[in-house]
C-alpha atoms as a PDB file:
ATOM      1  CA  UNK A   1     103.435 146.856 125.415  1.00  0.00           C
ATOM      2  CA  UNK A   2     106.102 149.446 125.253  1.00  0.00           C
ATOM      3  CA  UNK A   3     108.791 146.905 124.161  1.00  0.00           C
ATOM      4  CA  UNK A   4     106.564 145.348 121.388  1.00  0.00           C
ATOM      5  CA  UNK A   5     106.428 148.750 119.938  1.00  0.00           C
ATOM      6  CA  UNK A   6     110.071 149.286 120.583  1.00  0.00           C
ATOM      7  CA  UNK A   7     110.617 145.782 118.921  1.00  0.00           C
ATOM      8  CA  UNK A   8     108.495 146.693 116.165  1.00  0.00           C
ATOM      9  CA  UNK A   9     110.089 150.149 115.105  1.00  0.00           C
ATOM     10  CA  UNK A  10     113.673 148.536 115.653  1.00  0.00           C
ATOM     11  CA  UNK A  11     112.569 145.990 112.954  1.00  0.00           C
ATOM     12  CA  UNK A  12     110.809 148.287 110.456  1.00  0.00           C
ATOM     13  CA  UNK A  13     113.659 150.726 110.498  1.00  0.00           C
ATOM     14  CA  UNK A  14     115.826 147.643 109.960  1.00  0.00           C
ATOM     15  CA  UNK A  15     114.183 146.405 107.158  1.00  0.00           C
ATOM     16  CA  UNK A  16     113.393 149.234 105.392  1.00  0.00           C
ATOM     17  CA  UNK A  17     115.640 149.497 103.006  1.00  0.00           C
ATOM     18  CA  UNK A  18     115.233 145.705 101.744  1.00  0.00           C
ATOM     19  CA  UNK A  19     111.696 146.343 101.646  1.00  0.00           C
ATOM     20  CA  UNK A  20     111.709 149.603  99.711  1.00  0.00           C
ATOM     21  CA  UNK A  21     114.445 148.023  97.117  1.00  0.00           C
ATOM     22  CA  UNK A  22     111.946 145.074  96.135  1.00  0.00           C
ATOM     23  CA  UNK A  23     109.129 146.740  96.209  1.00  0.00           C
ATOM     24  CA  UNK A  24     109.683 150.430  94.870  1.00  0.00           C
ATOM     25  CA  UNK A  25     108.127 152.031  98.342  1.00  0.00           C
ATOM     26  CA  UNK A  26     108.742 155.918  97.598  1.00  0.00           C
ATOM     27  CA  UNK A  27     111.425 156.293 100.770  1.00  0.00           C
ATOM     28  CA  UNK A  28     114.313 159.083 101.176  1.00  0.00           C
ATOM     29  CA  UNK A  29     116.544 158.368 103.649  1.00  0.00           C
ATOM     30  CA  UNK A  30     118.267 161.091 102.917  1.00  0.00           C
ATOM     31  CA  UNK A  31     117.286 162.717  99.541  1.00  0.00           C
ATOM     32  CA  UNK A  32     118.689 166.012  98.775  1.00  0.00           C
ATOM     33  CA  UNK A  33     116.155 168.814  97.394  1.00  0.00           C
ATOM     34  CA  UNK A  34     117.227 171.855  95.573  1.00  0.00           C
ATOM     35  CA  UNK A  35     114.913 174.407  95.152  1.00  0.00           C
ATOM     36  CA  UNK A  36     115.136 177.587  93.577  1.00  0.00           C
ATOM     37  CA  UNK A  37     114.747 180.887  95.635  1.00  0.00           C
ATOM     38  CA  UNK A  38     115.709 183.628  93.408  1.00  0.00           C
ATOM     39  CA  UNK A  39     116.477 183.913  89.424  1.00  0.00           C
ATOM     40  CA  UNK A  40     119.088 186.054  89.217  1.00  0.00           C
ATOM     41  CA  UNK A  41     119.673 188.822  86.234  1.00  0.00           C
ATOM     42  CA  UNK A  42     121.933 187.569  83.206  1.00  0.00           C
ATOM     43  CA  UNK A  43     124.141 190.317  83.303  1.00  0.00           C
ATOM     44  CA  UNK A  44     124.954 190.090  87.189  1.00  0.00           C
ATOM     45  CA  UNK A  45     128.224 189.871  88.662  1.00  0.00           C
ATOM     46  CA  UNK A  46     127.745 186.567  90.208  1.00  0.00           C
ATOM     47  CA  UNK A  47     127.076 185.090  86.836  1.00  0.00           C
ATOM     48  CA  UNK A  48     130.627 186.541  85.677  1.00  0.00           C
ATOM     49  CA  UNK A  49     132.055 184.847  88.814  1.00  0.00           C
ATOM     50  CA  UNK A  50     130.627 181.346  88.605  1.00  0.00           C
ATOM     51  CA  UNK A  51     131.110 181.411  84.689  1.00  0.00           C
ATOM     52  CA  UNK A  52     127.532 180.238  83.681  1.00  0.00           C
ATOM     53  CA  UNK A  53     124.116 181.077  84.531  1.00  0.00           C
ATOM     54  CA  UNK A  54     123.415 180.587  87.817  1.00  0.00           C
ATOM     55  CA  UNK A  55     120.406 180.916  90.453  1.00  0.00           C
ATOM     56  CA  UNK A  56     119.718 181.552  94.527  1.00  0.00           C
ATOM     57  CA  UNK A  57     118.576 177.749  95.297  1.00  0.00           C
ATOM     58  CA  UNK A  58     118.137 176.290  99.124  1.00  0.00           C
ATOM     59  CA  UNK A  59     119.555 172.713  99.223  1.00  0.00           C
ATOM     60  CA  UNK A  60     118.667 170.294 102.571  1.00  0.00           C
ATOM     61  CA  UNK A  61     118.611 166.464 103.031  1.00  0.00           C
ATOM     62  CA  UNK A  62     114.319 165.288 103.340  1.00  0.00           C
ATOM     63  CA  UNK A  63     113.966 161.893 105.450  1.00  0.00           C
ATOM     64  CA  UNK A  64     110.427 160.910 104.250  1.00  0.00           C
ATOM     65  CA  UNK A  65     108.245 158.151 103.277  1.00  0.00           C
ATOM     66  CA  UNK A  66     105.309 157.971 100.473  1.00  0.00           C
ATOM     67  CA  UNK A  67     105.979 161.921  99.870  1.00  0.00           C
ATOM     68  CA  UNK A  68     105.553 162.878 103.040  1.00  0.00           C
ATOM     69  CA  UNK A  69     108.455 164.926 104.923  1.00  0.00           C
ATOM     70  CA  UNK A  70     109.143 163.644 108.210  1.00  0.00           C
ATOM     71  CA  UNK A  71     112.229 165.522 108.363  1.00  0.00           C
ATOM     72  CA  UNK A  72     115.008 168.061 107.093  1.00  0.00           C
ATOM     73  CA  UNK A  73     118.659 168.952 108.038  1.00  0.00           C
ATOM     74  CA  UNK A  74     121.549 170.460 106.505  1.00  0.00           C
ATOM     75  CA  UNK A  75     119.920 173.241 105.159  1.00  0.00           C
ATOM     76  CA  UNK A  76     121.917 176.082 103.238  1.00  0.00           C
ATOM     77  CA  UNK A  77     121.778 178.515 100.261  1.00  0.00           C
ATOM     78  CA  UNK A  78     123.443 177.642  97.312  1.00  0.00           C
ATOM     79  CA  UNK A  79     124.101 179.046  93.583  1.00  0.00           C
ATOM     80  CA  UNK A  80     122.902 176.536  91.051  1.00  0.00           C
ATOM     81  CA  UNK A  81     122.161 175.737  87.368  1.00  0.00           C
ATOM     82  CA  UNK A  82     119.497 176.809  85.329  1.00  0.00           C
ATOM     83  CA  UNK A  83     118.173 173.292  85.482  1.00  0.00           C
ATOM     84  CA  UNK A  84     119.293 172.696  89.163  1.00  0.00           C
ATOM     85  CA  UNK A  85     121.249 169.549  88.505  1.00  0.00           C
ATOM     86  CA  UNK A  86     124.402 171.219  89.958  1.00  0.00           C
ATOM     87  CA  UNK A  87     125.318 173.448  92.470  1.00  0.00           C
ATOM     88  CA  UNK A  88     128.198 175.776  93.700  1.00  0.00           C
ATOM     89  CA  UNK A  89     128.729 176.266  97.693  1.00  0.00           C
ATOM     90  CA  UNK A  90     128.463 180.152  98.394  1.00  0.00           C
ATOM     91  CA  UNK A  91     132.020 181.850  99.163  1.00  0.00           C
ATOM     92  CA  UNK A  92     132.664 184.624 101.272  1.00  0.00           C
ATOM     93  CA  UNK A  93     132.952 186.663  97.403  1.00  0.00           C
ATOM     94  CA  UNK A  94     129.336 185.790  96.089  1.00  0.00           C
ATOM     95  CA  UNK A  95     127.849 186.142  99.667  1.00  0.00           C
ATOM     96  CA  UNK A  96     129.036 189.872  99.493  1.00  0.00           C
ATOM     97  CA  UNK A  97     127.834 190.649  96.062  1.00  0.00           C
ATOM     98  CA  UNK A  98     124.575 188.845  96.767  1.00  0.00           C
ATOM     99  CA  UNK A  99     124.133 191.154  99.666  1.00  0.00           C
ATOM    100  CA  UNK A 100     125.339 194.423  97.674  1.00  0.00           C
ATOM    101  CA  UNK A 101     123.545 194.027  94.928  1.00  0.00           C
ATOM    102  CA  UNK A 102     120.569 191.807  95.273  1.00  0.00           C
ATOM    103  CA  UNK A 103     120.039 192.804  99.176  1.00  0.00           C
ATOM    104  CA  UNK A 104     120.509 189.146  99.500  1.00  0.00           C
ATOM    105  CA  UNK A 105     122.027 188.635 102.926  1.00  0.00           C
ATOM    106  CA  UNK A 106     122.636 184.585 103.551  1.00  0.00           C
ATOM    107  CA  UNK A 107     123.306 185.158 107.574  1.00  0.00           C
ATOM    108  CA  UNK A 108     119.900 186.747 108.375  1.00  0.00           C
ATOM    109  CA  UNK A 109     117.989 184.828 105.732  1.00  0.00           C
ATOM    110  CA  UNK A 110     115.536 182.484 107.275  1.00  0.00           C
ATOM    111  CA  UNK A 111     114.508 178.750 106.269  1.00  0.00           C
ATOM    112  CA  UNK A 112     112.770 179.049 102.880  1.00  0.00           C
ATOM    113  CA  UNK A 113     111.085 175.561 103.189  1.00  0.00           C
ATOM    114  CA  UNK A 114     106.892 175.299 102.759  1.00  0.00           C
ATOM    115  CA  UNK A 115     104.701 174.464 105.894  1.00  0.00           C
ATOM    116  CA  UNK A 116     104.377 171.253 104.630  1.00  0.00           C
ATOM    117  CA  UNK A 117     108.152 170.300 104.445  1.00  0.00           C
ATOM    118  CA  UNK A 118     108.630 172.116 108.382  1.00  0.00           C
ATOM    119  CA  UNK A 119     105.769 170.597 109.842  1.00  0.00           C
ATOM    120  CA  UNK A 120     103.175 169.419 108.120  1.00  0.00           C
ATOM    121  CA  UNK A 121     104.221 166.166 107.154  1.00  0.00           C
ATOM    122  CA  UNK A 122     105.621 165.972 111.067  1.00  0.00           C
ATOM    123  CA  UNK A 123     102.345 165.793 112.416  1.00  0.00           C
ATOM    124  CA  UNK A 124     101.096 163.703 109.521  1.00  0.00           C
ATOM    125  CA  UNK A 125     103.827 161.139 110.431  1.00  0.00           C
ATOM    126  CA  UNK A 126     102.448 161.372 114.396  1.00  0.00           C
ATOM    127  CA  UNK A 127      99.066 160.983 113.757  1.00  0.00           C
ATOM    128  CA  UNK A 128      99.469 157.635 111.640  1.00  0.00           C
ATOM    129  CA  UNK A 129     101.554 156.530 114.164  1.00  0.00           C
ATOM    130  CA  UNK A 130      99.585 157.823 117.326  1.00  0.00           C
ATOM    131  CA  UNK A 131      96.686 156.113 115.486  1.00  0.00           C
ATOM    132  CA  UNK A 132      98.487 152.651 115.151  1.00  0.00           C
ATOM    133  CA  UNK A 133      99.255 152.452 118.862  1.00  0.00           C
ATOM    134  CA  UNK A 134      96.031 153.464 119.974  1.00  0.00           C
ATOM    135  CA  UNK A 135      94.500 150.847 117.729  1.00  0.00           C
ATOM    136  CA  UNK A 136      96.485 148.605 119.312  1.00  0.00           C
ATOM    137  CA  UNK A 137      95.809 149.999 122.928  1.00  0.00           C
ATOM    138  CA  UNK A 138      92.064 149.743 122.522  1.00  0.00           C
ATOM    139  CA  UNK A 139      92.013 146.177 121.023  1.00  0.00           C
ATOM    140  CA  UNK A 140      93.906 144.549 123.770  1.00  0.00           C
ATOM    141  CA  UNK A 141      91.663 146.053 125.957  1.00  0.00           C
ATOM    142  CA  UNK A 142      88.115 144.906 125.276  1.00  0.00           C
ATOM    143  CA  UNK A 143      87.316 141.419 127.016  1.00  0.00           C
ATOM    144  CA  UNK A 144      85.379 139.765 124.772  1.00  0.00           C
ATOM    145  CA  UNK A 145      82.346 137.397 127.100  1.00  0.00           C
ATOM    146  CA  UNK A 146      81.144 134.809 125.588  1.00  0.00           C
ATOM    147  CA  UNK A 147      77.277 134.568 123.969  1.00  0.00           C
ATOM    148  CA  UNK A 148      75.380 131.803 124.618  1.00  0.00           C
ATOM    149  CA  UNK A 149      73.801 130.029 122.081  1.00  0.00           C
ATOM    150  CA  UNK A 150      70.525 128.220 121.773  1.00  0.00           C
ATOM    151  CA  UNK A 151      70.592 124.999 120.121  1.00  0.00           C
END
């Protein structure tokens, strides 16, 4: 049993990708999200020193399937574009004017990520798959006797 499901993920995680390229399956393994935190002011500082318009964004890397988050890493604040297509890393210079002058500090700030992105589509993800196995459990189980017939 336990190396039939062990067989089973091994192959779906290997053929993912050739499955997801024919068929269009929504899959990110990894997709990068930028989201915007903060707009910052026009006339800031931090615009002068990135040279455009710029706003507090969190970037991370989303492993998911069919929209739903199974998981997120590399998480970090960044400065990005109005339209969020780029981004600049945060230097030691914009972390202390973010702190000075939008009370902005990057070390204590927390993760800035929905419930759904943290954990909600984790136990989403479990419950299919806790639900697969114990379909599978309760199937093998039930002896089926045989009816007898009149004829």
């Amino acid at each position: 049993m336990k190396k039939t499901i062990l067989l089973s993920l091994i192959i779906t995680l290997g053929t993912i990708n050739y499955v997801s390229a024919k068929a269009k399956i929504p899959l990110c393994i990894p997709c990068q999200t930028l989201q915007t935190i903060e707009e910052l002011p026009t006339g800031a500082e931090i615009q002068k020193l990135a040279g455009q318009k710029v706003n507090l964004s969190y970037i991370n890397d989303e492993y998911g399937f069919f929209w739903i988050p199974v998981w997120n890493a590399n998480g970090r604040y960044v400065l990005s574009d109005i339209s969020n297509n780029t981004f600049l890393e945060i230097d030691e210079q914009a972390a202390r004017l973010l702190k000075e002058k939008h009370d902005f500090s990057i070390e204590t700030a927390g993760n800035p990520l929905s419930f759904w992105k943290k954990i909600g589509g984790k136990l989403v993800f479990l419950s299919i798959i806790l639900l697969l196995i114990w379909g599978n459990v309760s199937s093998k189980n039930k002896k089926k006797e045989p009816q007898p017939t009149n004829i």
